[in-house]
Protein backbone atom coordinates (compact mmCIF):
# COMPACT_ATOMS: atom_id res chain seq x y z
CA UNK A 1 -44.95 -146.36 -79.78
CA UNK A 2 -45.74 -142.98 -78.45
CA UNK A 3 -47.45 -140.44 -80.40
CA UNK A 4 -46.75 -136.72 -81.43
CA UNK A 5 -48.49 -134.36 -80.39
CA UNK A 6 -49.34 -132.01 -84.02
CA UNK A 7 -49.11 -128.26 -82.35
CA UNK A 8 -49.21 -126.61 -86.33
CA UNK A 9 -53.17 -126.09 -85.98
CA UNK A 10 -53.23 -125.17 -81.90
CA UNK A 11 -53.32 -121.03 -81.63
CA UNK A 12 -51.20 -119.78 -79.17
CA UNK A 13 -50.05 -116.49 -78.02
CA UNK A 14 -46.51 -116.25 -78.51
CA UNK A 15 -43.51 -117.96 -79.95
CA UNK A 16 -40.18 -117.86 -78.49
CA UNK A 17 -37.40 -119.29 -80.63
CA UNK A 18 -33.65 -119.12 -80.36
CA UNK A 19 -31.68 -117.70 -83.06
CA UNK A 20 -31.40 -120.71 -85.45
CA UNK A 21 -32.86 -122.25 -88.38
CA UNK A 22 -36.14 -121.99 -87.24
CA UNK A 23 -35.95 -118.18 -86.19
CA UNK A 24 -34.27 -117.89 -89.70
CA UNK A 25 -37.41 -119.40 -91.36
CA UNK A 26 -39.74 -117.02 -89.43
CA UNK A 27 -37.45 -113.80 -91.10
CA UNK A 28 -37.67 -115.27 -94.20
CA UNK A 29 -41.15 -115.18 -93.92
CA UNK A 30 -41.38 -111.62 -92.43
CA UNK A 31 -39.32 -110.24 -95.40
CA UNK A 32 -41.69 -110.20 -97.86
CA UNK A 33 -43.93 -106.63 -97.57
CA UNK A 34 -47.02 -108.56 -99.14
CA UNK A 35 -46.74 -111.46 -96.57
CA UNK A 36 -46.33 -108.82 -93.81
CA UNK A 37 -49.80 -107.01 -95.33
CA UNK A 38 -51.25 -110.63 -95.36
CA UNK A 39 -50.04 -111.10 -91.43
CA UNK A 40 -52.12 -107.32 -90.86
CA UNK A 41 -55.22 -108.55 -92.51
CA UNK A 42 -55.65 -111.60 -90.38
CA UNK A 43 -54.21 -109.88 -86.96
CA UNK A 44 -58.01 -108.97 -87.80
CA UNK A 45 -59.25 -112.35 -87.89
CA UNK A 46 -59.60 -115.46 -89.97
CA UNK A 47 -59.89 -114.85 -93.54
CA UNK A 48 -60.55 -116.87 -96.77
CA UNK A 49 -57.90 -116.91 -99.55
CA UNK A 50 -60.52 -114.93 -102.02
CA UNK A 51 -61.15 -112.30 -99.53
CA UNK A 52 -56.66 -112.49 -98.91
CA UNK A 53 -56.77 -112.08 -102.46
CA UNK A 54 -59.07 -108.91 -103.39
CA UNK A 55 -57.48 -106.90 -100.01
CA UNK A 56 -54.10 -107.47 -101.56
CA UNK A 57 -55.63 -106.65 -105.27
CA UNK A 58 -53.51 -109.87 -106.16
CA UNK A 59 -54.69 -113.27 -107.69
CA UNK A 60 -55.90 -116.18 -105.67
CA UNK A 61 -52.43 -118.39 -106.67
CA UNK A 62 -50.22 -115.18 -105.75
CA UNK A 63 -52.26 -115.24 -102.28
CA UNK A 64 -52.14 -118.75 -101.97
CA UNK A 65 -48.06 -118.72 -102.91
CA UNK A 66 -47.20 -116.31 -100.22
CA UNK A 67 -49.42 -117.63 -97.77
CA UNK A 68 -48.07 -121.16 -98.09
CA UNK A 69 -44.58 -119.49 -97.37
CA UNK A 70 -46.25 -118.39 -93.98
CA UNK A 71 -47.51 -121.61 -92.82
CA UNK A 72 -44.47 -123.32 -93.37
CA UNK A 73 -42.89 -121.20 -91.48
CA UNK A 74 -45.39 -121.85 -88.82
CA UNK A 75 -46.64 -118.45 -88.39
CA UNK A 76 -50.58 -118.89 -89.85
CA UNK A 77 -52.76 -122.00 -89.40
CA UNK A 78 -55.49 -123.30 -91.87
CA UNK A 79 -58.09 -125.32 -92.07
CA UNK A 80 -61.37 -126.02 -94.66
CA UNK A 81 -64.84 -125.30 -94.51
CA UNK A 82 -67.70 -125.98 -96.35
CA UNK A 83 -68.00 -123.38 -99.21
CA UNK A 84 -70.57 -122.31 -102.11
CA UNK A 85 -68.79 -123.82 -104.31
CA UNK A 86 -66.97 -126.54 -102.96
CA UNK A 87 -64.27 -125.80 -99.72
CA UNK A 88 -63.11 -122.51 -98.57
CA UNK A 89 -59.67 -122.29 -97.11
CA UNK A 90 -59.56 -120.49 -93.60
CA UNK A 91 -56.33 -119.03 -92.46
CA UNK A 92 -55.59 -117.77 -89.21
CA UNK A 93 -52.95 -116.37 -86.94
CA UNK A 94 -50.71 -119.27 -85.11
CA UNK A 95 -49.25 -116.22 -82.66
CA UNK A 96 -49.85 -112.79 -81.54
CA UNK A 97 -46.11 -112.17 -81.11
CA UNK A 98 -42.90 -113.45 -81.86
CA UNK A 99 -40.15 -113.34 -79.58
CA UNK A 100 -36.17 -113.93 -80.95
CA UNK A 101 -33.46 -114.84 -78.39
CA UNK A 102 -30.12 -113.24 -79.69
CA UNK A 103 -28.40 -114.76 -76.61
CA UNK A 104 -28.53 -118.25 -76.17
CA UNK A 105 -27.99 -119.51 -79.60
């Protein structure tokens, strides 16, 4: 049986999709003003979902909430490191740009 590659924690540059579900996902995801602000703060770099939280002025679960929405959608990428207290989740940018194709749906 041949495995899967899992590409959801690989950073790449861009994303090309075609219009379809998937491109509909990544709008979905884009609509939201605070998940946009969220997509600003780590164009920066990686951030942990406290320090997410206090730039947004917004509560850890809020933070957590919208950026879940975001990494289904496949735009930001997370992983866990060691913390003070217990694990700190990381989240990154998946992509530096998004690219839609209107034309070959």
């Amino acid at each position: 049986m041949e495995s899967v590659q899992d590409y959801s924690s690989i950073k790449q540059d861009k994303i090309s999709l075609i219009l379809g579900d998937e491109a509909v996902k990544v709008a979905k995801a884009l609509s939201s003003p605070t998940r946009q602000k969220i997509l600003r703060f780590l164009s920066e770099g990686p951030l942990d979902i406290s320090a997410i939280a206090k730039k947004l002025n917004q509560t850890e679960a809020n933070s957590s909430a919208q950026l879940a929405i975001l990494q289904k959608s496949g735009l930001v990428m997370s992983r866990y490191e060691p913390g003070n207290h217990g694990v700190r989740k990381i989240c990154e940018l998946r992509f530096n740009s998004i690219d839609i194709d209107l034309m070959n749906s």
